[in-house]
PDB file of N, CA and C in Angstrom:
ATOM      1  N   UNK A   1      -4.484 -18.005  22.656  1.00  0.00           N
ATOM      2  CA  UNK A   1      -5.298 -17.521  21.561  1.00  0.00           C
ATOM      3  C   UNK A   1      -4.398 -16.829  20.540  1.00  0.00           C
ATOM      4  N   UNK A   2      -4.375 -17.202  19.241  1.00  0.00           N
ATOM      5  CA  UNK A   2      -4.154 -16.375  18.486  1.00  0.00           C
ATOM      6  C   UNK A   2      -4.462 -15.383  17.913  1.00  0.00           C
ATOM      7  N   UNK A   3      -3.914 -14.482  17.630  1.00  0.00           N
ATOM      8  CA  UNK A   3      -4.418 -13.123  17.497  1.00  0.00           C
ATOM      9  C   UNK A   3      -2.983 -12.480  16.114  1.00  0.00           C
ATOM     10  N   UNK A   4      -3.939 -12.219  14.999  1.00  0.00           N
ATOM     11  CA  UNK A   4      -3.194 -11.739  13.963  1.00  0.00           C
ATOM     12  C   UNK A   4      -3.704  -9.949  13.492  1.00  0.00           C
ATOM     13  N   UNK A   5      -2.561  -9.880  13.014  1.00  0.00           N
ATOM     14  CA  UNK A   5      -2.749  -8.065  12.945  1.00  0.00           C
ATOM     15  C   UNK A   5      -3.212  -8.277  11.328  1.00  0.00           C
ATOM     16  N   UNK A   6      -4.336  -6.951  11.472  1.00  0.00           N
ATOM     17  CA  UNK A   6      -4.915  -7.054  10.583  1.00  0.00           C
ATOM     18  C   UNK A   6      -4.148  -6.264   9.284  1.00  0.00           C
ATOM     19  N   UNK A   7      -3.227  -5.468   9.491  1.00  0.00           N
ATOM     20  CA  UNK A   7      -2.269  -4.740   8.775  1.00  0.00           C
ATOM     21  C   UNK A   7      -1.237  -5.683   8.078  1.00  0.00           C
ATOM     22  N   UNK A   8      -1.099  -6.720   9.226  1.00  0.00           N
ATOM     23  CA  UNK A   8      -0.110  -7.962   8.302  1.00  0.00           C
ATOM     24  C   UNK A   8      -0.891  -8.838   7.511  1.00  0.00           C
ATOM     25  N   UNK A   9      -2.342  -8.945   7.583  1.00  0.00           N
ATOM     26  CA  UNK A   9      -3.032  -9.960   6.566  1.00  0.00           C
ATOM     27  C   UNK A   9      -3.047  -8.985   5.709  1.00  0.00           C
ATOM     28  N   UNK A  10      -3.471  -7.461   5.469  1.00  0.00           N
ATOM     29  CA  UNK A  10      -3.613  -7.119   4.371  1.00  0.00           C
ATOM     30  C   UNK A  10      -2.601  -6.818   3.622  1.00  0.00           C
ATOM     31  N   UNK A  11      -1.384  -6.685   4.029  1.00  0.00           N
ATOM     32  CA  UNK A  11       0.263  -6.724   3.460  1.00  0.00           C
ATOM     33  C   UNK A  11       0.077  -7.655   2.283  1.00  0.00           C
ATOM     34  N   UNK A  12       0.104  -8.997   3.261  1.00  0.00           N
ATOM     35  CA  UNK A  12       0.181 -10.746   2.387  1.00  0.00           C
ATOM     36  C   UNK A  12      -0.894 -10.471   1.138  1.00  0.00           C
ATOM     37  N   UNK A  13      -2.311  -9.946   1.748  1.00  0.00           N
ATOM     38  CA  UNK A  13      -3.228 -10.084   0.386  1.00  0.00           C
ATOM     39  C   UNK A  13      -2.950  -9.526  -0.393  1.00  0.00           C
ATOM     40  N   UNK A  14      -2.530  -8.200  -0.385  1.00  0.00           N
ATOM     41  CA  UNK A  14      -1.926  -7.274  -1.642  1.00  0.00           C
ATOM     42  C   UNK A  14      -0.979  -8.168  -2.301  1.00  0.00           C
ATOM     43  N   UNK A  15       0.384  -8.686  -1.647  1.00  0.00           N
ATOM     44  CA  UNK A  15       1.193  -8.971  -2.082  1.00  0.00           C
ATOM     45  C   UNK A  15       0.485 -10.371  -3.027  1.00  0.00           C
ATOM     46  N   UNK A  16       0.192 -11.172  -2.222  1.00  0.00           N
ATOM     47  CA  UNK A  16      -0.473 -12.219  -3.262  1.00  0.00           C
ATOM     48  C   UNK A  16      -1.323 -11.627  -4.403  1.00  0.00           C
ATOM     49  N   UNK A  17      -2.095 -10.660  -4.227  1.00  0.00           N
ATOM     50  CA  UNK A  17      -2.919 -10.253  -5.443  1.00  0.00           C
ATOM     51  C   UNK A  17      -1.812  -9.778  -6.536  1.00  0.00           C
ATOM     52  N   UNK A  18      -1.025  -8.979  -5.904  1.00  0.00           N
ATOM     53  CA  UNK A  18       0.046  -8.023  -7.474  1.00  0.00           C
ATOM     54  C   UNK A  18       0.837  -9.081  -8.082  1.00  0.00           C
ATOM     55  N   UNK A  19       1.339 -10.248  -7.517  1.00  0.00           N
ATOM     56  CA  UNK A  19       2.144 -11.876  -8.095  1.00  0.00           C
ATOM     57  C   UNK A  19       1.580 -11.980  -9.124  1.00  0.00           C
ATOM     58  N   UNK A  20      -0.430 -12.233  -9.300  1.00  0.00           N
ATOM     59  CA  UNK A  20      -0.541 -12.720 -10.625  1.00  0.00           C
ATOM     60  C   UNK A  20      -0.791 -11.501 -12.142  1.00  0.00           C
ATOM     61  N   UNK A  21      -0.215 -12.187 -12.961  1.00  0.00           N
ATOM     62  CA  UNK A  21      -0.446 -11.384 -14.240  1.00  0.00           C
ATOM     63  C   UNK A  21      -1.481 -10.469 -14.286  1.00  0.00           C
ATOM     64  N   UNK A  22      -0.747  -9.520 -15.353  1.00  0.00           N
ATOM     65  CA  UNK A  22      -1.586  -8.283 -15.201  1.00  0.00           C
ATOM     66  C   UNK A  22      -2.934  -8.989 -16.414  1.00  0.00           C
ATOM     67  N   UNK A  23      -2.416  -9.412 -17.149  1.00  0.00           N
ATOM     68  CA  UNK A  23      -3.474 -10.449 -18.172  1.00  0.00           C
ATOM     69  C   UNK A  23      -4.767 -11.049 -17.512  1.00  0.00           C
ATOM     70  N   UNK A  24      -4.572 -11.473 -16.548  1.00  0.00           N
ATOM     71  CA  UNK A  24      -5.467 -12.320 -16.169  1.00  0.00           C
ATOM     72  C   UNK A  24      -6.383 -11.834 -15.370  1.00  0.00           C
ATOM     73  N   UNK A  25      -6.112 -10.609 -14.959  1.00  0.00           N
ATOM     74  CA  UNK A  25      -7.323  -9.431 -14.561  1.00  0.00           C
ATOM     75  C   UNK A  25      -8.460  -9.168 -15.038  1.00  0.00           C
ATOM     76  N   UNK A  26      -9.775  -9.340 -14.131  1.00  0.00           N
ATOM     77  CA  UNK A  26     -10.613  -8.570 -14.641  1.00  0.00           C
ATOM     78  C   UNK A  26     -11.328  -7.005 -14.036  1.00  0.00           C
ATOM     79  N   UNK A  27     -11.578  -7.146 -14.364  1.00  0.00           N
ATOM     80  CA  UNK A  27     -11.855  -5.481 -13.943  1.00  0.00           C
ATOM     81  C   UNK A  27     -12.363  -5.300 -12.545  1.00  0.00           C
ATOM     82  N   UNK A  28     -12.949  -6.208 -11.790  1.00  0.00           N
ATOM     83  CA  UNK A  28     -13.487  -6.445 -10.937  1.00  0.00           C
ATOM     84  C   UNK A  28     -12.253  -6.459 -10.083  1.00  0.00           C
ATOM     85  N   UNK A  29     -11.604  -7.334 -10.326  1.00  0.00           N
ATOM     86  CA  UNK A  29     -10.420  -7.902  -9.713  1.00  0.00           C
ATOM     87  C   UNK A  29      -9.861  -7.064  -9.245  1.00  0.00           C
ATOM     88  N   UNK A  30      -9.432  -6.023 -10.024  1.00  0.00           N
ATOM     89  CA  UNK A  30      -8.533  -4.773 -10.584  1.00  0.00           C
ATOM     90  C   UNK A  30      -8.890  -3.835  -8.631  1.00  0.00           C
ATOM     91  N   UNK A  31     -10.558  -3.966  -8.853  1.00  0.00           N
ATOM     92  CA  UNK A  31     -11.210  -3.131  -8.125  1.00  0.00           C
ATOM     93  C   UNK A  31     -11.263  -3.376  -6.999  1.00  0.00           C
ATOM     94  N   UNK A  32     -11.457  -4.758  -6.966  1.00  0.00           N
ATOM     95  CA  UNK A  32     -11.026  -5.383  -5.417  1.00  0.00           C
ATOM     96  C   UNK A  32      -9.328  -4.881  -4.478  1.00  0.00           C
ATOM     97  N   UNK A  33      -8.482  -5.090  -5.900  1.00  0.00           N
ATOM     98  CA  UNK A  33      -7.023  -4.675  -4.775  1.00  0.00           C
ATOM     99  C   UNK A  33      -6.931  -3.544  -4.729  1.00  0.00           C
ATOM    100  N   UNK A  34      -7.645  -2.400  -5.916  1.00  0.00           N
ATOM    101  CA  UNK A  34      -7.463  -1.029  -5.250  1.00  0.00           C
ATOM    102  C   UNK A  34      -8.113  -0.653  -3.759  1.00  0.00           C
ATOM    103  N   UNK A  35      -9.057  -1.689  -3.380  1.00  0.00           N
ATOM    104  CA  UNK A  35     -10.087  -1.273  -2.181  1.00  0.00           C
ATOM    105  C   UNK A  35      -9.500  -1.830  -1.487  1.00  0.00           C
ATOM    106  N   UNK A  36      -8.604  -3.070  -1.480  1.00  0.00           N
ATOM    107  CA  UNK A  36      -7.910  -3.336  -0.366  1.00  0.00           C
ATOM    108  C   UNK A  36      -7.031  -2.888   0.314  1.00  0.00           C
ATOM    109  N   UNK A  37      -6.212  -2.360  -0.850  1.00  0.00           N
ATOM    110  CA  UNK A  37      -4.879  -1.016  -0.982  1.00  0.00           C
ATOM    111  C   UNK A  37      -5.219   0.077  -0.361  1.00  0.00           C
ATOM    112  N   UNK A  38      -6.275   0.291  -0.540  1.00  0.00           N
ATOM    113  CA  UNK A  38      -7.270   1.583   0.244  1.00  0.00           C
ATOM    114  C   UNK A  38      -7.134   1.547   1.521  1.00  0.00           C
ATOM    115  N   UNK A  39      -7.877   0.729   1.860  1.00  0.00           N
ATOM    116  CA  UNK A  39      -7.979  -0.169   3.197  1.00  0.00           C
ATOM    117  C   UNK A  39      -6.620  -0.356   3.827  1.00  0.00           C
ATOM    118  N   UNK A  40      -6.176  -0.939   3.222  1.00  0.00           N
ATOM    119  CA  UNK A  40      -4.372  -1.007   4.067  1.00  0.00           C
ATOM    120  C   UNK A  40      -3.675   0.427   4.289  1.00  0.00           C
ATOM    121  N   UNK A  41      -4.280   1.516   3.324  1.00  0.00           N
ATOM    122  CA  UNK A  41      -3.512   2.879   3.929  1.00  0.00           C
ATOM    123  C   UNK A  41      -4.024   3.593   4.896  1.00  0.00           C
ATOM    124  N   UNK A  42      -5.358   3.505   4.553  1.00  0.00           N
ATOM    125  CA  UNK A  42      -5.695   4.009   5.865  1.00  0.00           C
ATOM    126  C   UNK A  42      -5.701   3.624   7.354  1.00  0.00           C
ATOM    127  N   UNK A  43      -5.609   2.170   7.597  1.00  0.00           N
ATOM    128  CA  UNK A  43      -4.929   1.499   8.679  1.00  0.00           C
ATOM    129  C   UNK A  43      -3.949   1.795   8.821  1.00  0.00           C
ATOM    130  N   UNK A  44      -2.971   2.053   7.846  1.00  0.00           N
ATOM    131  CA  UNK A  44      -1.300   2.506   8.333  1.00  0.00           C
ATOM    132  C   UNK A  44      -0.908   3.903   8.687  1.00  0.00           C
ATOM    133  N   UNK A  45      -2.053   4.876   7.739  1.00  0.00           N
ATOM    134  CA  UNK A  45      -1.732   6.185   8.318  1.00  0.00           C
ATOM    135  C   UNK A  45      -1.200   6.922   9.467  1.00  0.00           C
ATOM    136  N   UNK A  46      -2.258   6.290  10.268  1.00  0.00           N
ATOM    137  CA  UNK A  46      -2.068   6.758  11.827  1.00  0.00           C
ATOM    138  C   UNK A  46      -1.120   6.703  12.725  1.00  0.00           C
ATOM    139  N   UNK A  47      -0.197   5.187  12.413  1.00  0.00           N
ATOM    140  CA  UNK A  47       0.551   4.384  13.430  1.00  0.00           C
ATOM    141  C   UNK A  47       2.116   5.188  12.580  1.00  0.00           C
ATOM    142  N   UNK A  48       2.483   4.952  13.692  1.00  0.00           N
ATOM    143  CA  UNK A  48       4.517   5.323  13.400  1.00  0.00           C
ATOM    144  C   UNK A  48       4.841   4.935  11.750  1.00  0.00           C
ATOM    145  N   UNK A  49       4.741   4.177  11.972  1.00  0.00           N
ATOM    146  CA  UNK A  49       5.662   2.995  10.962  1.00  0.00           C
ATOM    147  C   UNK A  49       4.156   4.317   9.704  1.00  0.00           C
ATOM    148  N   UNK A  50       2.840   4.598   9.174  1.00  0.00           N
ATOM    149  CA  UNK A  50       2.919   5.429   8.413  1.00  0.00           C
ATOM    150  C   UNK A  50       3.109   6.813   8.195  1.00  0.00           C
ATOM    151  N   UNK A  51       3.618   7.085   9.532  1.00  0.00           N
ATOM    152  CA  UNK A  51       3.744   8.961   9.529  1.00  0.00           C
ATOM    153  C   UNK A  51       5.460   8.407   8.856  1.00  0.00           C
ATOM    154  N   UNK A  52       6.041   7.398   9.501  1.00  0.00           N
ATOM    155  CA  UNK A  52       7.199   7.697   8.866  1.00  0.00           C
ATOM    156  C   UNK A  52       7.789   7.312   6.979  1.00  0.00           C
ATOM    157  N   UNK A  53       6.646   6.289   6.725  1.00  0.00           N
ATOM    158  CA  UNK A  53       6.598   6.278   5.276  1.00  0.00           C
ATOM    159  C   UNK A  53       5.970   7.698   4.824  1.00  0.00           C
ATOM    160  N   UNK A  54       5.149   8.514   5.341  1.00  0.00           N
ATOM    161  CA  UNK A  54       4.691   9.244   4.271  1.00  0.00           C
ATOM    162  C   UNK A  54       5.762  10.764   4.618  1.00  0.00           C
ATOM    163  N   UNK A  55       6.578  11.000   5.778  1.00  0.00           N
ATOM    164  CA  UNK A  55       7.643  11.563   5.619  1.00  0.00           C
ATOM    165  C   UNK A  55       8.841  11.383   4.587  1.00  0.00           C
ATOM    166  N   UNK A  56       9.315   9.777   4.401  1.00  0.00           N
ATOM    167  CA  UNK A  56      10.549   9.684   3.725  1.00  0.00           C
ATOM    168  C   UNK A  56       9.685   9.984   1.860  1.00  0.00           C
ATOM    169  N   UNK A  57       8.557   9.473   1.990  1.00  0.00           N
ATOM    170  CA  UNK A  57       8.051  10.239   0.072  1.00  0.00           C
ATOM    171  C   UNK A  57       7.833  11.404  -0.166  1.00  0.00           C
ATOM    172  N   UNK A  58       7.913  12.111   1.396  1.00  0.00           N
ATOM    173  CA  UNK A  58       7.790  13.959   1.379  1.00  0.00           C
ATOM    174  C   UNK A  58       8.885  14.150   0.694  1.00  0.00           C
ATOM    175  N   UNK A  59      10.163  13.521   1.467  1.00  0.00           N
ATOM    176  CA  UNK A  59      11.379  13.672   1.381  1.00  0.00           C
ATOM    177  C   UNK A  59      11.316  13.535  -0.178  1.00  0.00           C
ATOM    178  N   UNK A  60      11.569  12.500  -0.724  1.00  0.00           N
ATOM    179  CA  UNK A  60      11.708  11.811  -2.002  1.00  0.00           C
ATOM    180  C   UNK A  60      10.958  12.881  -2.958  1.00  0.00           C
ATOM    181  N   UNK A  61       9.702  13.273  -2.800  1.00  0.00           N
ATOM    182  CA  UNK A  61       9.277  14.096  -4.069  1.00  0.00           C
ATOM    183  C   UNK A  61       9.895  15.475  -3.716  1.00  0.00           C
ATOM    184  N   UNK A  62      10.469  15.917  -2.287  1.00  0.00           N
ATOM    185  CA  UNK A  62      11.192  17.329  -2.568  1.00  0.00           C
ATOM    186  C   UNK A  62      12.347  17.130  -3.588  1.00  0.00           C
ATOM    187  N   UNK A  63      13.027  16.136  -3.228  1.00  0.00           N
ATOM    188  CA  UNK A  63      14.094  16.223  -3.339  1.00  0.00           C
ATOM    189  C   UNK A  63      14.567  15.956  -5.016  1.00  0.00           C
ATOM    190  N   UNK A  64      12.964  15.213  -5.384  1.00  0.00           N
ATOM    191  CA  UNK A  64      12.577  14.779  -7.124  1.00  0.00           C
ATOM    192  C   UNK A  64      12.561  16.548  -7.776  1.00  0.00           C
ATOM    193  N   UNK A  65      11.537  17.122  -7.100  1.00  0.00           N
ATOM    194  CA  UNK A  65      10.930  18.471  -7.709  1.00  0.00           C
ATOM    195  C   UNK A  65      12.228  19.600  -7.699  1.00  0.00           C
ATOM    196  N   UNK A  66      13.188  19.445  -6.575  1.00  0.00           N
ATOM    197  CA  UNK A  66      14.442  20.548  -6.628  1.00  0.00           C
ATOM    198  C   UNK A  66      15.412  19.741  -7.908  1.00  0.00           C
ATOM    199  N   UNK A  67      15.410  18.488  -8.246  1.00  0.00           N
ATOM    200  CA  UNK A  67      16.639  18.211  -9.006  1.00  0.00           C
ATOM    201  C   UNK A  67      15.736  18.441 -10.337  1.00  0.00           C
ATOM    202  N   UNK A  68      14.831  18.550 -10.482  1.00  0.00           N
ATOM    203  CA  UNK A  68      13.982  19.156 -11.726  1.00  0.00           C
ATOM    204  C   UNK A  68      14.122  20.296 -11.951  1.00  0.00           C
ATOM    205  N   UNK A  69      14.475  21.558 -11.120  1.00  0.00           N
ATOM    206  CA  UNK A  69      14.535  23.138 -12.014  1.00  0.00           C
ATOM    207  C   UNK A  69      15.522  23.123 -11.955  1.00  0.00           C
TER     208      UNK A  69
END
């Protein structure tokens, strides 16, 4: 049986959705990949692989906000 992770289909769909032109959007459209985008973070939150993305952008905006003063 095959069995696909649902974190890797929504990867591919994002990625296929952001490929086409920003032109050819409609607003709807627009609204659909923010909800999918949605959807894909909060699936990733929980697991390793997003505690450790949302550590290294901790990192990244300290390290943005100290080279700023």
């Amino acid at each position: 049986m095959l069995t696909i992770n649902v974190v890797v289909l929504l990867v591919i769909i994002v990625a296929l959705r952001l490929r086409r032109r920003t032109e050819a959007r409609s607003r709807f459209d627009e609204k659909m990949t923010v909800i999918i985008v949605l959807a894909l973070g909060v699936m990733l939150a929980p697991t390793d692989v997003g505690q450790g993305i949302a550590g290294f952008l901790g990192q990244l905006v300290s390290g943005v906000s100290q080279a700023g003063q």
